[in-house]
PDB file of N, CA and C in Angstrom:
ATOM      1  N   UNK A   1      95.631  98.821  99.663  1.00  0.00           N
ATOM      2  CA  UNK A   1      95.717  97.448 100.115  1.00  0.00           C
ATOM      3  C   UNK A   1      94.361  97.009 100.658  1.00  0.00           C
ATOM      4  N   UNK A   2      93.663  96.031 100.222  1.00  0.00           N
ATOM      5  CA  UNK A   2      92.589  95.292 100.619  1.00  0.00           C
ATOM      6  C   UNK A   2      92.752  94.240 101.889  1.00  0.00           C
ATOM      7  N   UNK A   3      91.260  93.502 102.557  1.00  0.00           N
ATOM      8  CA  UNK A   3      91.865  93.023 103.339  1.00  0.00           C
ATOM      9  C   UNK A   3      92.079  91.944 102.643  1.00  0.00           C
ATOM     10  N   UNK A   4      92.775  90.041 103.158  1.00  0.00           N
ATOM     11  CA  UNK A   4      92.893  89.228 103.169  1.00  0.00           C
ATOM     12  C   UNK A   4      90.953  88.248 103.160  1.00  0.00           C
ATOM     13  N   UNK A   5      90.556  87.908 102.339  1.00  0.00           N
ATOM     14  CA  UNK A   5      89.065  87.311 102.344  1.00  0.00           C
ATOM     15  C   UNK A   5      89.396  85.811 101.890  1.00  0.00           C
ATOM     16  N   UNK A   6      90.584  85.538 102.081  1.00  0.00           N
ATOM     17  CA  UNK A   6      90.863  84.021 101.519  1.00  0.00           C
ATOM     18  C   UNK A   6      92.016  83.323 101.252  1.00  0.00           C
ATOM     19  N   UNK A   7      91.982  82.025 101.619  1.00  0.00           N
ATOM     20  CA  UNK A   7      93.516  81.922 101.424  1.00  0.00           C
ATOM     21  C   UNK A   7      93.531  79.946 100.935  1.00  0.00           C
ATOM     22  N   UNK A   8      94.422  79.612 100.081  1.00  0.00           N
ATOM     23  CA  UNK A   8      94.625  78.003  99.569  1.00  0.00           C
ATOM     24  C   UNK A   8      95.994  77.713  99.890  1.00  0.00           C
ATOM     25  N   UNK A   9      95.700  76.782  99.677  1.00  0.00           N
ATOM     26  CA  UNK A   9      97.334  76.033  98.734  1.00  0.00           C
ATOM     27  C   UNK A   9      96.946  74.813  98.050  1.00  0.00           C
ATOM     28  N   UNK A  10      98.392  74.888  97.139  1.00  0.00           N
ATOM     29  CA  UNK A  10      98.254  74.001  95.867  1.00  0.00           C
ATOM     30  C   UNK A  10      99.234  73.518  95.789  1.00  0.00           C
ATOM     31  N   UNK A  11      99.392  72.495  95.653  1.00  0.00           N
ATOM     32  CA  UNK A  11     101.153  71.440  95.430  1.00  0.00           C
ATOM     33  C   UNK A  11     101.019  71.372  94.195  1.00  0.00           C
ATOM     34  N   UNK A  12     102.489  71.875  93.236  1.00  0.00           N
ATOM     35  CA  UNK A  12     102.995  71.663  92.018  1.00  0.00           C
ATOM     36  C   UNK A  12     103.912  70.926  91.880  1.00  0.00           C
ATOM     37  N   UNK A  13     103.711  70.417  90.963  1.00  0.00           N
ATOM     38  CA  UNK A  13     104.456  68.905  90.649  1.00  0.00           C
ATOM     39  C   UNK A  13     105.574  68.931  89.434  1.00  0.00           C
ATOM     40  N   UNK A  14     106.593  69.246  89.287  1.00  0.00           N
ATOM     41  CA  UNK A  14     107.546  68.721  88.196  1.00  0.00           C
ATOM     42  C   UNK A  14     107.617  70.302  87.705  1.00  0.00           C
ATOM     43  N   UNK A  15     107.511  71.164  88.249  1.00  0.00           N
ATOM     44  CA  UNK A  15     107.783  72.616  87.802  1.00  0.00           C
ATOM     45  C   UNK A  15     109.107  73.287  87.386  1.00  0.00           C
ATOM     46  N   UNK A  16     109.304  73.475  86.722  1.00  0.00           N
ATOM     47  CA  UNK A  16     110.776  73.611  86.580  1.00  0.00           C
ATOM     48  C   UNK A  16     111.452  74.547  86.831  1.00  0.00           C
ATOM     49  N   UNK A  17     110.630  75.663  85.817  1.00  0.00           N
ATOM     50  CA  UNK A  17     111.194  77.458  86.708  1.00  0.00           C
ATOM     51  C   UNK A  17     110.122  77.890  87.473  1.00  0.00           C
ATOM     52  N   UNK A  18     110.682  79.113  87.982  1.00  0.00           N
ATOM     53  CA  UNK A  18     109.704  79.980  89.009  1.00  0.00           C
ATOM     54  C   UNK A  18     108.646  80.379  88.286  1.00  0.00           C
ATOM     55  N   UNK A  19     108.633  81.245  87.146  1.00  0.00           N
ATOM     56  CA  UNK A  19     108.087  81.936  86.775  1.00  0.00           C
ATOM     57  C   UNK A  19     106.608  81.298  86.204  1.00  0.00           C
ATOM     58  N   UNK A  20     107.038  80.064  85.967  1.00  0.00           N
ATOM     59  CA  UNK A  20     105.708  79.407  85.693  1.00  0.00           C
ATOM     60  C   UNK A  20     105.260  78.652  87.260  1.00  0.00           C
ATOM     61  N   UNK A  21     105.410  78.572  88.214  1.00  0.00           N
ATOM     62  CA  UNK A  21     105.053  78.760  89.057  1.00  0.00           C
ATOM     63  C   UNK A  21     103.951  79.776  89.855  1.00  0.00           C
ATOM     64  N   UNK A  22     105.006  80.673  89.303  1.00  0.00           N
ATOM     65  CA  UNK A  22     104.134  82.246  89.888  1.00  0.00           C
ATOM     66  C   UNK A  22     102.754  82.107  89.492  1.00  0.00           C
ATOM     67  N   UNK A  23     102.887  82.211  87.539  1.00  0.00           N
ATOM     68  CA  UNK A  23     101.861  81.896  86.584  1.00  0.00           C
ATOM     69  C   UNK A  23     100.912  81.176  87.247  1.00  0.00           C
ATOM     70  N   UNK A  24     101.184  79.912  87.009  1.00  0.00           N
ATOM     71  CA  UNK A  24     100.327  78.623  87.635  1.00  0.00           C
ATOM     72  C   UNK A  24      99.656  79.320  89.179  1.00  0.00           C
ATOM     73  N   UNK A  25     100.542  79.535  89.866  1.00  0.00           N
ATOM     74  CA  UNK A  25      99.541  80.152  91.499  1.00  0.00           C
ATOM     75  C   UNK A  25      98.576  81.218  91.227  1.00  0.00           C
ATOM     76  N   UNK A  26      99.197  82.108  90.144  1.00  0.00           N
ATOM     77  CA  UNK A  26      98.359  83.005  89.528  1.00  0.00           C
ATOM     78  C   UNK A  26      97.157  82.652  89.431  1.00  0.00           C
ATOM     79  N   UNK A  27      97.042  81.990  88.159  1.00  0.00           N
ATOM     80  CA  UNK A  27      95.505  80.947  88.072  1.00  0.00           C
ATOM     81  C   UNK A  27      94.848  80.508  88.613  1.00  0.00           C
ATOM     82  N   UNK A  28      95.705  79.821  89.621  1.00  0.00           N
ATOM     83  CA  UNK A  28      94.979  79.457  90.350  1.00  0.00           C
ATOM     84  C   UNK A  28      93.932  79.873  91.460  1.00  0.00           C
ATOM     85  N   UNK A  29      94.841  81.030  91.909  1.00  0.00           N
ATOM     86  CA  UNK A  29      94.166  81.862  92.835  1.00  0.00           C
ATOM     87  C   UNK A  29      93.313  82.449  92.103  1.00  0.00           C
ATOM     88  N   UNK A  30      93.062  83.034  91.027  1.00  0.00           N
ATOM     89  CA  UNK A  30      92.078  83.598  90.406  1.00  0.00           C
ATOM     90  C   UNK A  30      90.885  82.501  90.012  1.00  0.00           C
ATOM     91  N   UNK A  31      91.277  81.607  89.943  1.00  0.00           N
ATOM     92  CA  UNK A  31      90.187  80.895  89.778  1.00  0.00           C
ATOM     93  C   UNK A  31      89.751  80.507  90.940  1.00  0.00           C
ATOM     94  N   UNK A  32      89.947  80.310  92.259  1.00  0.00           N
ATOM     95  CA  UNK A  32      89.493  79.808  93.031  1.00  0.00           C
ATOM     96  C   UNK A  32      88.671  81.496  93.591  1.00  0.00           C
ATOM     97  N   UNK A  33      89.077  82.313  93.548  1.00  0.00           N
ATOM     98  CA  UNK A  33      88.536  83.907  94.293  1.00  0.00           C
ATOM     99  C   UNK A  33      87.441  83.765  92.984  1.00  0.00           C
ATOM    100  N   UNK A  34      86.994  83.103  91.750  1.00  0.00           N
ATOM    101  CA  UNK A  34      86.203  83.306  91.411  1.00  0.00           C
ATOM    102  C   UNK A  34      85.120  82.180  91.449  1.00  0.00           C
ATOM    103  N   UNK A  35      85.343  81.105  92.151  1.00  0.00           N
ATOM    104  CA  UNK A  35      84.037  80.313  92.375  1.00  0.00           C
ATOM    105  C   UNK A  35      83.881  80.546  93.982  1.00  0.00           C
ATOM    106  N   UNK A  36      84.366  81.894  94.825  1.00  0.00           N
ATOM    107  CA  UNK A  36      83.833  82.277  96.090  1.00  0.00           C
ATOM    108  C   UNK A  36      83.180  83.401  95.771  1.00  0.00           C
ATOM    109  N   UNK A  37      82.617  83.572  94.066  1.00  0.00           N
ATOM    110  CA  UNK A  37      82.006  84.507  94.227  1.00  0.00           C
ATOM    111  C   UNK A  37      82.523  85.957  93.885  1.00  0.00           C
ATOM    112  N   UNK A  38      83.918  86.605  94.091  1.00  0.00           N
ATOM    113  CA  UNK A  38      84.263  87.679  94.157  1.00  0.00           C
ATOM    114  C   UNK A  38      84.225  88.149  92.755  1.00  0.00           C
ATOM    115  N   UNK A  39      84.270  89.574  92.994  1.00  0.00           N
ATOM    116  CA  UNK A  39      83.805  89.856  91.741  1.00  0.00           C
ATOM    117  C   UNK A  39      85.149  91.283  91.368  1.00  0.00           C
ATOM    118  N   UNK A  40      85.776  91.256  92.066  1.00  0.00           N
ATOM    119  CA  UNK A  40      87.557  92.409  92.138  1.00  0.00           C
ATOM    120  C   UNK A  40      88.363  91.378  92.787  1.00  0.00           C
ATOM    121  N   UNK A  41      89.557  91.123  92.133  1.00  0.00           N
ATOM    122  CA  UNK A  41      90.559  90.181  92.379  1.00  0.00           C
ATOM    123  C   UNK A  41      91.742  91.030  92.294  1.00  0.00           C
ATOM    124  N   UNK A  42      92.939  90.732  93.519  1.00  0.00           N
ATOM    125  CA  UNK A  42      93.878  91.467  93.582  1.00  0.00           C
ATOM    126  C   UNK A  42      94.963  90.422  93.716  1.00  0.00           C
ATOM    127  N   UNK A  43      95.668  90.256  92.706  1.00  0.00           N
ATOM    128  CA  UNK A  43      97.067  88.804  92.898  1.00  0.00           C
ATOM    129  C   UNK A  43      98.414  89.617  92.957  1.00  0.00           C
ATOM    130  N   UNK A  44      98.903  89.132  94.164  1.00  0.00           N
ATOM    131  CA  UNK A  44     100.405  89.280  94.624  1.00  0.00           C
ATOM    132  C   UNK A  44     101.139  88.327  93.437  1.00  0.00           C
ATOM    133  N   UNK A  45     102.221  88.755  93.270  1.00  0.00           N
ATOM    134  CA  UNK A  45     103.232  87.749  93.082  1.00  0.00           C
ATOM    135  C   UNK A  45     104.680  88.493  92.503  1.00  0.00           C
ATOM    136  N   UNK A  46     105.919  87.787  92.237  1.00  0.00           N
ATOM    137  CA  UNK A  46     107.085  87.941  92.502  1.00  0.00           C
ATOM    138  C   UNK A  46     107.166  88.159  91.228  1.00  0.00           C
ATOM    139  N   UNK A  47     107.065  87.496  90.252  1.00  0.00           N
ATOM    140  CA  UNK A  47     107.499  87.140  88.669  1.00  0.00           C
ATOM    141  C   UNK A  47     107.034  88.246  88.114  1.00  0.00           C
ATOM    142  N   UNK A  48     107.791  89.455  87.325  1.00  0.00           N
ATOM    143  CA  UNK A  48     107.359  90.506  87.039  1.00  0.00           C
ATOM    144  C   UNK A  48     107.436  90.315  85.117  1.00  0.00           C
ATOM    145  N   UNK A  49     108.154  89.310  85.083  1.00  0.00           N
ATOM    146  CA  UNK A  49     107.746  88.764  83.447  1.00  0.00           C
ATOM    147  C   UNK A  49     106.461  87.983  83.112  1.00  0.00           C
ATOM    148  N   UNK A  50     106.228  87.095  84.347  1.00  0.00           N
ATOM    149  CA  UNK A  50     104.599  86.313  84.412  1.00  0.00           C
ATOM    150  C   UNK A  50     103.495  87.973  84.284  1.00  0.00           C
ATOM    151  N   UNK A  51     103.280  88.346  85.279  1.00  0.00           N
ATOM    152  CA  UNK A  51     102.662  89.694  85.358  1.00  0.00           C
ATOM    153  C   UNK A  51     102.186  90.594  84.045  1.00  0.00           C
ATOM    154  N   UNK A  52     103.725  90.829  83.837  1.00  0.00           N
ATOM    155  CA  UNK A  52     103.605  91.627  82.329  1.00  0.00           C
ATOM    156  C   UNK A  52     102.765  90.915  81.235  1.00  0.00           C
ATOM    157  N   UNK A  53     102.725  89.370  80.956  1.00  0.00           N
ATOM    158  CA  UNK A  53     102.759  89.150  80.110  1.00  0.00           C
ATOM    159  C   UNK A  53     100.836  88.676  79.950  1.00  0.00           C
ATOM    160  N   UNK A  54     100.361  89.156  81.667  1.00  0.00           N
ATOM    161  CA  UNK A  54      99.084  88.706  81.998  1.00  0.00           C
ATOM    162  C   UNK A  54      98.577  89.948  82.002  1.00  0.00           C
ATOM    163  N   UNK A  55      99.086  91.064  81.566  1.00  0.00           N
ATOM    164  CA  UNK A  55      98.653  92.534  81.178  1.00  0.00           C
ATOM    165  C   UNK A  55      98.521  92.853  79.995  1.00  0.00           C
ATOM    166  N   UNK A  56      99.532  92.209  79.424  1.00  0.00           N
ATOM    167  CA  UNK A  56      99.793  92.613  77.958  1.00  0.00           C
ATOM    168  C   UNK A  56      98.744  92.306  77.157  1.00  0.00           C
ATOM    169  N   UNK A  57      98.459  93.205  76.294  1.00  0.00           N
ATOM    170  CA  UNK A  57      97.283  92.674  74.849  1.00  0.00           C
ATOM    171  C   UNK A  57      97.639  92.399  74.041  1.00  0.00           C
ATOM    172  N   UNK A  58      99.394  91.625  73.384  1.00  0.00           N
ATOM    173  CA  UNK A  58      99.507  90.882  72.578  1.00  0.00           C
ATOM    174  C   UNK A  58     100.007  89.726  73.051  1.00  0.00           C
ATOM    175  N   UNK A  59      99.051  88.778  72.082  1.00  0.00           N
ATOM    176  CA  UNK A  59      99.337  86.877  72.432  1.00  0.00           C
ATOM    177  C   UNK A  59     100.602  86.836  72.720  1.00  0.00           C
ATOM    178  N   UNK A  60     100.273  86.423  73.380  1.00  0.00           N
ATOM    179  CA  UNK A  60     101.809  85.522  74.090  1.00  0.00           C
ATOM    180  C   UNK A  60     102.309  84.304  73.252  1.00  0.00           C
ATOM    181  N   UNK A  61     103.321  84.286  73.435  1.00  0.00           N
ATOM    182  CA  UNK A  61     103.794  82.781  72.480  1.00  0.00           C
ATOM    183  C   UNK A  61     104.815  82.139  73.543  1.00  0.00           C
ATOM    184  N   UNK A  62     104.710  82.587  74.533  1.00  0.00           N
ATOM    185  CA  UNK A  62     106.218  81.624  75.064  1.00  0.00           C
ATOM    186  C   UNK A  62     105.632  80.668  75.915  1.00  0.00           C
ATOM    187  N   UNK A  63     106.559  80.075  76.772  1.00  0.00           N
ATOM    188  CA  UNK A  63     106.481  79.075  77.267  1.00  0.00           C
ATOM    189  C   UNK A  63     104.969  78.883  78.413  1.00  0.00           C
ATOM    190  N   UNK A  64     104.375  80.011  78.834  1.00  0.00           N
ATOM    191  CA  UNK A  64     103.515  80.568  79.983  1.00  0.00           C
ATOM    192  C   UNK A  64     102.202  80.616  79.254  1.00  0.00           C
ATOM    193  N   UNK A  65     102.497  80.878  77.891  1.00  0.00           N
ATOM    194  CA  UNK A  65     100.929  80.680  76.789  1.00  0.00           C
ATOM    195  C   UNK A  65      99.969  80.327  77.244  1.00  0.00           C
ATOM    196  N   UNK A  66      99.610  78.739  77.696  1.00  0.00           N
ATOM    197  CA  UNK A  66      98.506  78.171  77.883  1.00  0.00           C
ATOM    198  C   UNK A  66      97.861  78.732  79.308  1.00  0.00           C
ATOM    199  N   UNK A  67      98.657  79.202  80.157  1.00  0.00           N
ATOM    200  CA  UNK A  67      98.697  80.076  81.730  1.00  0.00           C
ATOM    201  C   UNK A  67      97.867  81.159  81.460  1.00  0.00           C
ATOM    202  N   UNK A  68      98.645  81.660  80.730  1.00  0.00           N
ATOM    203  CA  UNK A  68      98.131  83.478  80.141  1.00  0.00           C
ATOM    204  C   UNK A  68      96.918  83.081  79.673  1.00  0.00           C
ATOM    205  N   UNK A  69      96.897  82.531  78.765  1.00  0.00           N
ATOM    206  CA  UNK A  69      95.567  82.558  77.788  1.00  0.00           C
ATOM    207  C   UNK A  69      94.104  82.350  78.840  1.00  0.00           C
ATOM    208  N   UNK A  70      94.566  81.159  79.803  1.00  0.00           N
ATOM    209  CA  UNK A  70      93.801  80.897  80.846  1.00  0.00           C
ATOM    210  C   UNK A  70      92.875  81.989  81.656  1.00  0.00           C
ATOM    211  N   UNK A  71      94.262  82.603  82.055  1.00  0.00           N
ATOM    212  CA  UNK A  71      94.151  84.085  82.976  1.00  0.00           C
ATOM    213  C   UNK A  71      93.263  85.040  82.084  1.00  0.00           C
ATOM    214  N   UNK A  72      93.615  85.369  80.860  1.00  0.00           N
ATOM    215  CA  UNK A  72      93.354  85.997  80.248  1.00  0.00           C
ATOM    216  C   UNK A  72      91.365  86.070  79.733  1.00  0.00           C
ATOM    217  N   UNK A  73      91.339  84.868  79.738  1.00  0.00           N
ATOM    218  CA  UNK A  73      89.940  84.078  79.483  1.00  0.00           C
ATOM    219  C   UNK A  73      89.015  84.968  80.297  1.00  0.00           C
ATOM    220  N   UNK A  74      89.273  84.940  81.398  1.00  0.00           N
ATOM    221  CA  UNK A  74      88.550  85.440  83.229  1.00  0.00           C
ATOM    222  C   UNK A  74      88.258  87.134  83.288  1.00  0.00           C
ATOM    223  N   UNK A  75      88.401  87.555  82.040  1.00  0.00           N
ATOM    224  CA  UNK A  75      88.732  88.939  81.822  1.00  0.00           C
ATOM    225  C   UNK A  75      86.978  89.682  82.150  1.00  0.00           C
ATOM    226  N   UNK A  76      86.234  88.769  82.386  1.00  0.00           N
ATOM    227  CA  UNK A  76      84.612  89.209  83.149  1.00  0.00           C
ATOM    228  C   UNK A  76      84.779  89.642  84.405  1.00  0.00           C
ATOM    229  N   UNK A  77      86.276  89.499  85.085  1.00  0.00           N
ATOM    230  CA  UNK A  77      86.179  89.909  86.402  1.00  0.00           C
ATOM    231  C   UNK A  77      87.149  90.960  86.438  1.00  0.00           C
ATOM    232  N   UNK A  78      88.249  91.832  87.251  1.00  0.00           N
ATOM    233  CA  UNK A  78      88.469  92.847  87.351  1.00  0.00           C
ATOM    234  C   UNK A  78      89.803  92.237  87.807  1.00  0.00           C
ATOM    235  N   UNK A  79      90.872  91.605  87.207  1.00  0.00           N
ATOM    236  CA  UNK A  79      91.879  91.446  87.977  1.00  0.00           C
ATOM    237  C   UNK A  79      93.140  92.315  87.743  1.00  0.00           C
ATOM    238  N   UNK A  80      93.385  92.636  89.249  1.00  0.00           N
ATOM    239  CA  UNK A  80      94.635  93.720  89.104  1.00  0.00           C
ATOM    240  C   UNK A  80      96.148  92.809  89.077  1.00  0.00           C
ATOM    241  N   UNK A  81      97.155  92.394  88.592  1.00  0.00           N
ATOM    242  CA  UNK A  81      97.773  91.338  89.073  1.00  0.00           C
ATOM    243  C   UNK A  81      98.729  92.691  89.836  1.00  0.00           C
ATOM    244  N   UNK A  82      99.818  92.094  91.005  1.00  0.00           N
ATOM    245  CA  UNK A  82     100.602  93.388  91.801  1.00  0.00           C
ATOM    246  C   UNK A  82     101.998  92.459  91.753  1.00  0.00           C
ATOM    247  N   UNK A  83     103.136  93.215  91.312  1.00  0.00           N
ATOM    248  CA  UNK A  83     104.391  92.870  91.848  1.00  0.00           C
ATOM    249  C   UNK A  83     104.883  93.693  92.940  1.00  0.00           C
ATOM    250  N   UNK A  84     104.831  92.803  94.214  1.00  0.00           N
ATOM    251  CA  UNK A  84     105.566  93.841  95.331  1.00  0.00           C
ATOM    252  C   UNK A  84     106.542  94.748  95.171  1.00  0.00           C
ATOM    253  N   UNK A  85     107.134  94.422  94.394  1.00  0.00           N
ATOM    254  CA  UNK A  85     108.399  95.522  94.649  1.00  0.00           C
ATOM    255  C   UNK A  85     108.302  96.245  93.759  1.00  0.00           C
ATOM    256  N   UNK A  86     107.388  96.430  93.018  1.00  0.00           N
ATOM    257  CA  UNK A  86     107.000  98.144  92.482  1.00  0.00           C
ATOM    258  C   UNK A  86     105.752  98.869  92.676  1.00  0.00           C
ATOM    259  N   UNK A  87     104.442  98.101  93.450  1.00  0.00           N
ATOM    260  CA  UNK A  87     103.817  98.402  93.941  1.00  0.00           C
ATOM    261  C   UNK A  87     102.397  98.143  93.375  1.00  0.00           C
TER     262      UNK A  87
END
């Protein structure tokens, strides 16, 4: 566990499920830990289908696509994504 070096928030608008939620905070936080510079990114989050699918090395096609692909883009930096409840 690392310490805490930063913290946002972001209001989402018209979101429908969680999981693209998660996604979306995902991004976001990674993008914002990367114009402070950091260069190892460690993202919490709940959605263990968002997660997977921001690990995985085949394209995504579902609904989270344009999220993933996003995330996926940023791959110059070192991101670990973490679902709490498996560690």
């Amino acid at each position: 566990m690392g310490l805490i070096m930063a913290a946002s928030t972001y209001q989402h608008f018209a979101v429908t499920y969680s999981f693209i939620a998660e996604a979306k905070a995902c991004e976001i936080a990674i993008s914002f830990a990367i114009e402070l510079g950091f260069r190892k990114i460690q993202v919490e989050g709940d959605s263990l289908s968002a997660i997977k699918k921001i690990l995985s090395e085949v394209a995504d096609k579902s609904i989270l696509s344009p999220i993933v692909c996003d995330i996926k883009s940023k791959k110059e930096k070192e991101i670990i994504p973490i679902n709490p409840n498996t560690g």
